[in-house]
Protein backbone atom coordinates (compact mmCIF):
# COMPACT_ATOMS: atom_id res chain seq x y z
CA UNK A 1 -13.47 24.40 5.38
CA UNK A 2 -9.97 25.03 6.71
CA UNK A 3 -10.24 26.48 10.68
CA UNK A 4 -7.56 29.40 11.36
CA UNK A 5 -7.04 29.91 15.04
CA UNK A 6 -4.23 31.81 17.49
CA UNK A 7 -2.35 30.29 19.86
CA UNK A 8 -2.97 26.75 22.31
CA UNK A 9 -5.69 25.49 20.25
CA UNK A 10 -7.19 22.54 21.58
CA UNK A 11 -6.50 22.98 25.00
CA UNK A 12 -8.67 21.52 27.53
CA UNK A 13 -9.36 18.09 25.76
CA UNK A 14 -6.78 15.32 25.89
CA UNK A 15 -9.15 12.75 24.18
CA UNK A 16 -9.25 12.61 20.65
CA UNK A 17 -12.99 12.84 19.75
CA UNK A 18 -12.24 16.72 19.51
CA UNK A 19 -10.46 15.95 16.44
CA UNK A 20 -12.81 13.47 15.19
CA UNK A 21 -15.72 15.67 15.49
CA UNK A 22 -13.73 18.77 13.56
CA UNK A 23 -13.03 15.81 10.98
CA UNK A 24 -16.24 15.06 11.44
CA UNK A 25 -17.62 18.05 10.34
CA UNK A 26 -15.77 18.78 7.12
CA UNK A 27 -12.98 20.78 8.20
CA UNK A 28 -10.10 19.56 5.96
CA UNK A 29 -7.07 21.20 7.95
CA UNK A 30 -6.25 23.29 10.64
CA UNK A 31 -4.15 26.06 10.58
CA UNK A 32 -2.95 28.00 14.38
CA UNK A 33 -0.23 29.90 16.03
CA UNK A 34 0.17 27.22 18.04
CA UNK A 35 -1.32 23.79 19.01
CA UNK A 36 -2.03 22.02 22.48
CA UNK A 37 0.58 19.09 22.20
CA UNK A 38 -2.38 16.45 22.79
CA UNK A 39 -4.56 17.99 20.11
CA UNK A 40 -1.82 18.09 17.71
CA UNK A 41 -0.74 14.31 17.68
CA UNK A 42 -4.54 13.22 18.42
CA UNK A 43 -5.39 15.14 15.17
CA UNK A 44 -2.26 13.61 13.04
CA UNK A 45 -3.29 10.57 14.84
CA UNK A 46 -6.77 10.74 13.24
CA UNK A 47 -6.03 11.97 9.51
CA UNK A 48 -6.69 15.48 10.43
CA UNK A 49 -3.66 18.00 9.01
CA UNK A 50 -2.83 20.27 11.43
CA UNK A 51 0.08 23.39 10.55
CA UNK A 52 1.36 25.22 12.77
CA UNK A 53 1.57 29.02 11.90
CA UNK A 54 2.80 31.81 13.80
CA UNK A 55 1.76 34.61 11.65
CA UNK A 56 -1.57 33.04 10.20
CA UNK A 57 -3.93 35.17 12.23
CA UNK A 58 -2.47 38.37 11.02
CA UNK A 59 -1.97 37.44 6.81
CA UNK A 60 -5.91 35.27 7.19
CA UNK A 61 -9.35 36.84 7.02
CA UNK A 62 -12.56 35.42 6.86
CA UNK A 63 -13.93 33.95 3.59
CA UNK A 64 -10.38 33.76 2.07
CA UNK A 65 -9.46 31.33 -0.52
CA UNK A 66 -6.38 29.50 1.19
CA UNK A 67 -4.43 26.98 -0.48
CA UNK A 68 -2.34 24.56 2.10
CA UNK A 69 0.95 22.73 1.56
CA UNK A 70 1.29 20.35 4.64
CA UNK A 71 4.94 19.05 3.01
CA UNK A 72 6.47 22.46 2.23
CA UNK A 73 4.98 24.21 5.16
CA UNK A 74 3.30 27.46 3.14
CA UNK A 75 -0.31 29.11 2.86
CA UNK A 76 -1.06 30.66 -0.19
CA UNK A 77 -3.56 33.77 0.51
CA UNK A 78 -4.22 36.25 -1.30
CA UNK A 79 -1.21 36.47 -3.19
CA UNK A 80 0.81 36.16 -0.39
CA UNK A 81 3.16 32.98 1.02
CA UNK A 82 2.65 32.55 4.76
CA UNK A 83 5.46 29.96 5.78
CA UNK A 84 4.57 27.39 8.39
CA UNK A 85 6.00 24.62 9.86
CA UNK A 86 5.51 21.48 7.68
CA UNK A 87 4.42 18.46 8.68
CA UNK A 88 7.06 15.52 7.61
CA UNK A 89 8.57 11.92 8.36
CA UNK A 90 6.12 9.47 9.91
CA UNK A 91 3.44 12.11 11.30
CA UNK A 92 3.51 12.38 7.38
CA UNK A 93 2.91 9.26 6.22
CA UNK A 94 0.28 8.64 9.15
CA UNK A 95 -1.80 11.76 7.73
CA UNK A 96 -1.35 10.41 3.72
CA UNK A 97 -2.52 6.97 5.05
CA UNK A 98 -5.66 9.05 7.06
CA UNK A 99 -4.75 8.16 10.21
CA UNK A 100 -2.28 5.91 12.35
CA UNK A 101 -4.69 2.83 12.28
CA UNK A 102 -5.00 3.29 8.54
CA UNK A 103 -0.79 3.35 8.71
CA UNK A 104 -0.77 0.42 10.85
CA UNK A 105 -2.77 -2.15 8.28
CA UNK A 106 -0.38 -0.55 5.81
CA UNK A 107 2.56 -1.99 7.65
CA UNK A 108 0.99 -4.82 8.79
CA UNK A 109 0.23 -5.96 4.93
CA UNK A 110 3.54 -4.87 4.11
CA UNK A 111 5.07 -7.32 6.71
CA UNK A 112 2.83 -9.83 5.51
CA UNK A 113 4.16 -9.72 1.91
């Protein structure tokens, strides 16, 4: 499942079990207008790809087939290319690790080597 959602979302919850529990509960991205700053890096944070999306609401309708790419920033929907802001540098690699503890060990046994 991939949430669509307008602008601010996450607002209201600083602590990252919001994005755990949306994790949690299958949701494999997140696409919005716009995200609460907090929610954004606590969802990074936690292996949870978040896009943001200015247009999505308007181009997305329920029980569309979307395809996501974080690194090039698009949606693919119905034929259509909705361009998004892509996700890139470290907030990158933490989300291909699956989270920033996951990228931490990865340093640390880097390090170690």
């Amino acid at each position: 499942a991939i949430i669509v959602a307008g602008k601010v979302f996450g607002m209201g919850s600083s602590r990252e079990q919001a994005a755990i529990a949306i994790k949690a509960a299958g949701v494999k991205a997140i696409l919005a207008e716009s995200f609460a700053r907090i929610f954004y890096r606590n969802a990074i944070n936690n292996g949870l790809p978040v896009m943001i999306c200015p247009e999505i609401t308007k181009e997305v309708n329920e029980g569309d087939i979307i395809v996501v790419n974080i690194e090039e920033g698009k949606v693919f929907v119905r034929n259509k290319v909705v361009n998004c802001k892509g996700i890139t540098g470290m907030a990158l690699d933490i989300l291909k690790a699956g989270g920033l503890i996951e990228y931490l060990k990865n340093l640390e046994k880097i390090n170690k080597e």
